[in-house]
N, C-alpha and C. Protein backbone atom coordinates (compact mmCIF):
# COMPACT_ATOMS: atom_id res chain seq x y z
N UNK A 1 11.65 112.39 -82.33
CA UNK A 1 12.94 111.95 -82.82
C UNK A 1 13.33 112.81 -84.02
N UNK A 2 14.33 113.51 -83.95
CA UNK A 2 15.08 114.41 -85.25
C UNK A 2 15.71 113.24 -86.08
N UNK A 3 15.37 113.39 -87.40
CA UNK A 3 15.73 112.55 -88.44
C UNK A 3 16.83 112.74 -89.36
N UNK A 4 17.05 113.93 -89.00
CA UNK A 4 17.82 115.22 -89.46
C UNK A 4 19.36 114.02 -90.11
N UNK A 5 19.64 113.21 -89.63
CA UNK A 5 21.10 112.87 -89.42
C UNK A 5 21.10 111.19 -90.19
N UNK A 6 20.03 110.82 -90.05
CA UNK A 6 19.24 109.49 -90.26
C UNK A 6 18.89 109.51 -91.84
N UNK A 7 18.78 108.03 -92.29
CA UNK A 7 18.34 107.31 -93.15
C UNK A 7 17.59 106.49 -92.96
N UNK A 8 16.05 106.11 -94.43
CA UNK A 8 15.44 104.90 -93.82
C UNK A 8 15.78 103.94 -94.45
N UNK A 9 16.21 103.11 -94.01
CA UNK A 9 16.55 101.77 -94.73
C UNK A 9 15.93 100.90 -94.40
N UNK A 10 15.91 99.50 -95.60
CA UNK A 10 15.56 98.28 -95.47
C UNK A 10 16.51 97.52 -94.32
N UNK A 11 16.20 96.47 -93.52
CA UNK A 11 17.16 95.96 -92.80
C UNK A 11 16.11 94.41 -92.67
N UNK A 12 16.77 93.52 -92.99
CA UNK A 12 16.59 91.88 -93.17
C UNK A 12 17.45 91.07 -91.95
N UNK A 13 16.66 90.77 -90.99
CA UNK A 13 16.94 90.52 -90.15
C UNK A 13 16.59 88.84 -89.41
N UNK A 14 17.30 87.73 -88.57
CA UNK A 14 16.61 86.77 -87.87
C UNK A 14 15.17 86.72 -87.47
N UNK A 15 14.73 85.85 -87.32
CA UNK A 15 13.37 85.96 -86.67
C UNK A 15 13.55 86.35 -85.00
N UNK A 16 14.77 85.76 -84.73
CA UNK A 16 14.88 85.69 -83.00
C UNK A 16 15.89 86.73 -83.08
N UNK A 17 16.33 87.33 -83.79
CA UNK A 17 16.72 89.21 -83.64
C UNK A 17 15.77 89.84 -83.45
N UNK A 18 14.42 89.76 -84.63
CA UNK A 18 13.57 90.53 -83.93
C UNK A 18 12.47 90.43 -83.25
N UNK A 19 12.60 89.17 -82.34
CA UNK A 19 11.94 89.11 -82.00
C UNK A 19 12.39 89.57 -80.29
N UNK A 20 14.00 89.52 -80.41
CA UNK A 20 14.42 90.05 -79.13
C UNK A 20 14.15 92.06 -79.00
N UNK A 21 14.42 92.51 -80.10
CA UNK A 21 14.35 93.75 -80.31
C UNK A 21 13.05 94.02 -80.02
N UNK A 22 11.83 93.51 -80.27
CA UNK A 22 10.60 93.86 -80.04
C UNK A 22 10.47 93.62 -78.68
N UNK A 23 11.16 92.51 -78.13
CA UNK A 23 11.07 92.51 -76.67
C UNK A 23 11.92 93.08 -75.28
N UNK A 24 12.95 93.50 -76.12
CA UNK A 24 13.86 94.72 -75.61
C UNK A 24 12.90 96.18 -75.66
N UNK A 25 12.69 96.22 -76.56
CA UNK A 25 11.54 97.67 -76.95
C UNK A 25 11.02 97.87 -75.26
N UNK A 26 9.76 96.52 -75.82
CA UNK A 26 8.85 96.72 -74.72
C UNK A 26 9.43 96.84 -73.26
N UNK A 27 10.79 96.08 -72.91
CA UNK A 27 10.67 96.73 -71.38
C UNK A 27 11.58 97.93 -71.21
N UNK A 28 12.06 98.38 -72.36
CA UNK A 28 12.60 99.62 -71.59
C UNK A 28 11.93 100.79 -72.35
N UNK A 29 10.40 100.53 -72.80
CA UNK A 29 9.51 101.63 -73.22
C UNK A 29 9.83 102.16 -74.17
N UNK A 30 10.79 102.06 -75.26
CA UNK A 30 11.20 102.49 -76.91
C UNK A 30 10.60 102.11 -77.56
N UNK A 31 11.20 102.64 -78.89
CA UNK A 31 11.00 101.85 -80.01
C UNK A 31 11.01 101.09 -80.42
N UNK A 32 10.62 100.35 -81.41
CA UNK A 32 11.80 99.13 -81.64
C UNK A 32 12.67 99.58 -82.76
N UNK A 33 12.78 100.68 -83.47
CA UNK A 33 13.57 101.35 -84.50
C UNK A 33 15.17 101.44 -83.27
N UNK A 34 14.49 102.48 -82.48
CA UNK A 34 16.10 102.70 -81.53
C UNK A 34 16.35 101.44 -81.19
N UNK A 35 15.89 100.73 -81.26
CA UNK A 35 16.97 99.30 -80.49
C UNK A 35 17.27 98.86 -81.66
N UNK A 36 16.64 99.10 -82.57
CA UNK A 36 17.62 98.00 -84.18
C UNK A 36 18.75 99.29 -84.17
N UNK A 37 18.63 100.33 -83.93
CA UNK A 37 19.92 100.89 -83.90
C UNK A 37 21.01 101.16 -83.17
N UNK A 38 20.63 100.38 -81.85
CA UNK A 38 21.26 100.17 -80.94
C UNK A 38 22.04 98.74 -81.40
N UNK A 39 21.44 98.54 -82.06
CA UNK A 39 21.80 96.40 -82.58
C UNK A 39 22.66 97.26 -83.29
N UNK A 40 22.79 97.52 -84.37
CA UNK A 40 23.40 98.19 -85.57
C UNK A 40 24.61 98.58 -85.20
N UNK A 41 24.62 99.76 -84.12
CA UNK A 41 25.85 100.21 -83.71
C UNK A 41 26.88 99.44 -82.47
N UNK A 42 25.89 98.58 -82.25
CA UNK A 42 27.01 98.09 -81.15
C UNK A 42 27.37 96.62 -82.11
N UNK A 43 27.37 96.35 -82.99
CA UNK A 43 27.46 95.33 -84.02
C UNK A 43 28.46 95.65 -84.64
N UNK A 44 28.59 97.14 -85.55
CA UNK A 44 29.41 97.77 -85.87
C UNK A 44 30.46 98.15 -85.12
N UNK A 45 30.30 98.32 -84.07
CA UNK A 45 31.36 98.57 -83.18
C UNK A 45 32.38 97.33 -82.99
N UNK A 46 31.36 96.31 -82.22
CA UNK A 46 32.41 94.77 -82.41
C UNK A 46 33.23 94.76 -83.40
N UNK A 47 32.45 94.69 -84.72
CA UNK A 47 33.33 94.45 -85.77
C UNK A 47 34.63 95.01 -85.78
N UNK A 48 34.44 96.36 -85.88
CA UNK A 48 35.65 97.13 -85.59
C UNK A 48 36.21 97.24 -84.84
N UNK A 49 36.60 95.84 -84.13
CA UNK A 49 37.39 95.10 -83.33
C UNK A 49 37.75 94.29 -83.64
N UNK A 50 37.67 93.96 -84.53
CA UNK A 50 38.20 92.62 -85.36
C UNK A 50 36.88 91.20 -84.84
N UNK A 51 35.85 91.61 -84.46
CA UNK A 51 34.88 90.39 -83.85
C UNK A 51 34.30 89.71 -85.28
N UNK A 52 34.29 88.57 -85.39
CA UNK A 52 33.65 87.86 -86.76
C UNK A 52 32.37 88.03 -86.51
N UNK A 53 31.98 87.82 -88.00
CA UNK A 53 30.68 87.95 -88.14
C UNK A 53 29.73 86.78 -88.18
N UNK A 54 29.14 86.78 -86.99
CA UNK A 54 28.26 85.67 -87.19
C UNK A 54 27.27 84.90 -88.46
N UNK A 55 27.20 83.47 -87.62
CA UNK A 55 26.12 82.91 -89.26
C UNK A 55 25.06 83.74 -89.26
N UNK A 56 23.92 83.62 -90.17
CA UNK A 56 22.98 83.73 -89.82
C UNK A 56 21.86 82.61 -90.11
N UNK A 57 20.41 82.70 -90.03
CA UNK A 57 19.99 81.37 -90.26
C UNK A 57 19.67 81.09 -91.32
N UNK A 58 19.45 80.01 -91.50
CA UNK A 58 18.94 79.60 -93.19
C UNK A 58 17.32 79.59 -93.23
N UNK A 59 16.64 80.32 -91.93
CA UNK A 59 15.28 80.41 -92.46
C UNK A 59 14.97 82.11 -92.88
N UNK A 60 14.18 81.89 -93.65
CA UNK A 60 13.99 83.41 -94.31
C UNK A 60 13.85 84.55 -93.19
N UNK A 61 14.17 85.82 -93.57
CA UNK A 61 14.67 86.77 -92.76
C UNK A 61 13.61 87.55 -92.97
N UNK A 62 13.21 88.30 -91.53
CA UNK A 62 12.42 89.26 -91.44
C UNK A 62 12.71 90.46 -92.14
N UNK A 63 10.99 91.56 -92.78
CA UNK A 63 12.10 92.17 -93.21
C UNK A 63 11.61 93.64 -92.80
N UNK A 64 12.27 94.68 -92.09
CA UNK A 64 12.11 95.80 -91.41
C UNK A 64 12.56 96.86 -92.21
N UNK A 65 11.89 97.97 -91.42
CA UNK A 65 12.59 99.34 -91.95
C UNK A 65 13.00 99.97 -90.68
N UNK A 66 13.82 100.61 -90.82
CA UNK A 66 14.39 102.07 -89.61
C UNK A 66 14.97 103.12 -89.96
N UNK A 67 15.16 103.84 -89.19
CA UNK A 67 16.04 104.87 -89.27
C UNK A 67 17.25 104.37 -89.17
N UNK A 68 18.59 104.85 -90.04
CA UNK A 68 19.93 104.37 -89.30
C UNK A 68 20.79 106.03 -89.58
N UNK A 69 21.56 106.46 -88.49
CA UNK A 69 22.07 107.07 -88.31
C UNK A 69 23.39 106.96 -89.79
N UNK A 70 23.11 108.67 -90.43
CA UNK A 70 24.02 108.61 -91.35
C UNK A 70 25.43 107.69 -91.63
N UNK A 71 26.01 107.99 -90.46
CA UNK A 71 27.18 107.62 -90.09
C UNK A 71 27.52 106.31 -90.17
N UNK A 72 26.38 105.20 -89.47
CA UNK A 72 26.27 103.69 -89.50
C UNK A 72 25.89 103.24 -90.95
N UNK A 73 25.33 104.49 -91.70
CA UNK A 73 24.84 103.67 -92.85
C UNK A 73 26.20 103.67 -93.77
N UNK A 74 27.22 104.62 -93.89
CA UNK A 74 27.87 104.77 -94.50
C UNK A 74 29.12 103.87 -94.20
N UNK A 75 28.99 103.36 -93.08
CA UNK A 75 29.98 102.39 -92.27
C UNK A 75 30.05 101.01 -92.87
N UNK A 76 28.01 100.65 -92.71
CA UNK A 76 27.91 99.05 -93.34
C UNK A 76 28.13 99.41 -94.60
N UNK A 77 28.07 100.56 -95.75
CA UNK A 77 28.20 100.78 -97.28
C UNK A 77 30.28 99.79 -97.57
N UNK A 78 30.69 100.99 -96.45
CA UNK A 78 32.08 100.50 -97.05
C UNK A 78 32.79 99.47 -96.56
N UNK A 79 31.85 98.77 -95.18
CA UNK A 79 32.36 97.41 -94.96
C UNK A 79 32.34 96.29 -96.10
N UNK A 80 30.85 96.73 -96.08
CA UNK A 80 30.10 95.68 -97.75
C UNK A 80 30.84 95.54 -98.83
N UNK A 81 31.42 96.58 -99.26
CA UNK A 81 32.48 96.86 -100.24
C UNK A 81 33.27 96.18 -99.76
N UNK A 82 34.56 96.22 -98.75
CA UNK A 82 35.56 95.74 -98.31
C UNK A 82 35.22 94.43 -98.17
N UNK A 83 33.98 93.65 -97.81
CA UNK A 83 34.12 92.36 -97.85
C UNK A 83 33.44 92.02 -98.98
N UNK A 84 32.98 92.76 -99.81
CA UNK A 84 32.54 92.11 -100.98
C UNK A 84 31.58 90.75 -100.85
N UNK A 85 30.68 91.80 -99.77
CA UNK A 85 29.24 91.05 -99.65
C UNK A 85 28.18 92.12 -99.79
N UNK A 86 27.10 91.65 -100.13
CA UNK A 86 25.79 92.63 -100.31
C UNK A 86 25.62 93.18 -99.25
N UNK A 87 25.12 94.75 -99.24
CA UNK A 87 24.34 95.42 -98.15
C UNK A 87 23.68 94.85 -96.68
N UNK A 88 22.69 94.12 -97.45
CA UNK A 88 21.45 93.40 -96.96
C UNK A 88 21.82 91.91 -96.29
N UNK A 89 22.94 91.79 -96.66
CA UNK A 89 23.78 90.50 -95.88
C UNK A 89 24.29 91.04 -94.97
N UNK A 90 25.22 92.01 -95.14
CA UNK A 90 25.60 92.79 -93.90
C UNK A 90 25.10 93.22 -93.06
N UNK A 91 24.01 93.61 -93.15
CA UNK A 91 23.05 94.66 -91.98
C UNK A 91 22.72 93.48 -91.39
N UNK A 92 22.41 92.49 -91.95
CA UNK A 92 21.50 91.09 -91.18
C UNK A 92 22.61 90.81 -90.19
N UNK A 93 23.74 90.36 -90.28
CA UNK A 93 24.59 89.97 -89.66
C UNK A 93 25.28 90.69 -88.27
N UNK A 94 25.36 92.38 -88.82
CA UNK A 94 26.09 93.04 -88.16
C UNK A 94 24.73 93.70 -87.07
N UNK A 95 23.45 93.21 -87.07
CA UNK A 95 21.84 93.06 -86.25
C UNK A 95 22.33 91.85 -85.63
N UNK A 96 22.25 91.22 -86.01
CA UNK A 96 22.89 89.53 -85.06
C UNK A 96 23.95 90.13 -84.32
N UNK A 97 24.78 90.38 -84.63
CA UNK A 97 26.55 90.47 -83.88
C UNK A 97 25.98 91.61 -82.36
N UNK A 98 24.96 92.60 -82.97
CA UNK A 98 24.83 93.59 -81.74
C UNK A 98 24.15 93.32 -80.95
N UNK A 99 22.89 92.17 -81.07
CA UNK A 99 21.65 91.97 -80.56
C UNK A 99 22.93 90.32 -79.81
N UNK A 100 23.68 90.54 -79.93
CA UNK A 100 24.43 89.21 -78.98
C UNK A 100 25.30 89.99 -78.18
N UNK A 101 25.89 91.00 -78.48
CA UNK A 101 26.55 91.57 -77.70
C UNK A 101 25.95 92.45 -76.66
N UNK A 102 24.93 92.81 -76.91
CA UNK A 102 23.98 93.61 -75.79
C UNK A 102 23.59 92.82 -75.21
N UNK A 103 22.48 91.43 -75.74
CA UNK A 103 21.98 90.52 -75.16
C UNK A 103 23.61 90.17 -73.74
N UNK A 104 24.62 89.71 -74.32
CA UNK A 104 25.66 88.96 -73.05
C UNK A 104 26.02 90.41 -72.16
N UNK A 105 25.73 91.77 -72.21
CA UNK A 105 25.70 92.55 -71.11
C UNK A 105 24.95 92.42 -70.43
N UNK A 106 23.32 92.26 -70.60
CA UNK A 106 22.73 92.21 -70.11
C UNK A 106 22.66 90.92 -69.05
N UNK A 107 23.30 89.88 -69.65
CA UNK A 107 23.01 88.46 -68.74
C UNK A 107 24.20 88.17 -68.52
């Protein structure tokens, strides 16, 4: 994997986000980094559709690292800003929003 383009970031996530991501991993033989960035960008993408942002839960959040593609990182920076919520709230959320939207393609 070229990193070249990528950042590593912290990312605070559901328990049953990642626990789908670890189980997405395993059957299509990845990572589980590329699928939190697969969560990430297709999360980001919703959004920028006007899709709300889901709750998340009130039990403590897992807490990961990945790679995120320059581009996505600089995306959740100035959403965060614009909604004038923390980073680390955002990434959690906008991991939920993608890991539901992939999840309802799939089923």
């Amino acid at each position: 994997m070229n990193t070249d383009d990528m950042v590593f970031r912290s990312v605070f996530v559901d328990r049953d986000v990642d626990q789908a991501v670890l189980a997405q991993a395993k059957r299509l033989g990845a990572s589980a980094g590329s699928v939190y960035r697969l969560f990430i960008e297709a999360g980001l993408a919703r959004l920028s559709q006007g899709t709300p942002l889901p709750a998340v839960s009130s039990e403590p959040a897992v807490l990961r690292t990945v790679h995120v593609h320059c581009t996505s990182d600089e995306l959740l920076k100035s959403k965060a800003f614009q909604l004038r919520m923390a980073h680390d709230e955002l990434s959690r959320r906008v991991c939920t929003l993608g890991w539901l939207t992939i999840d309802a393609a799939l089923n």
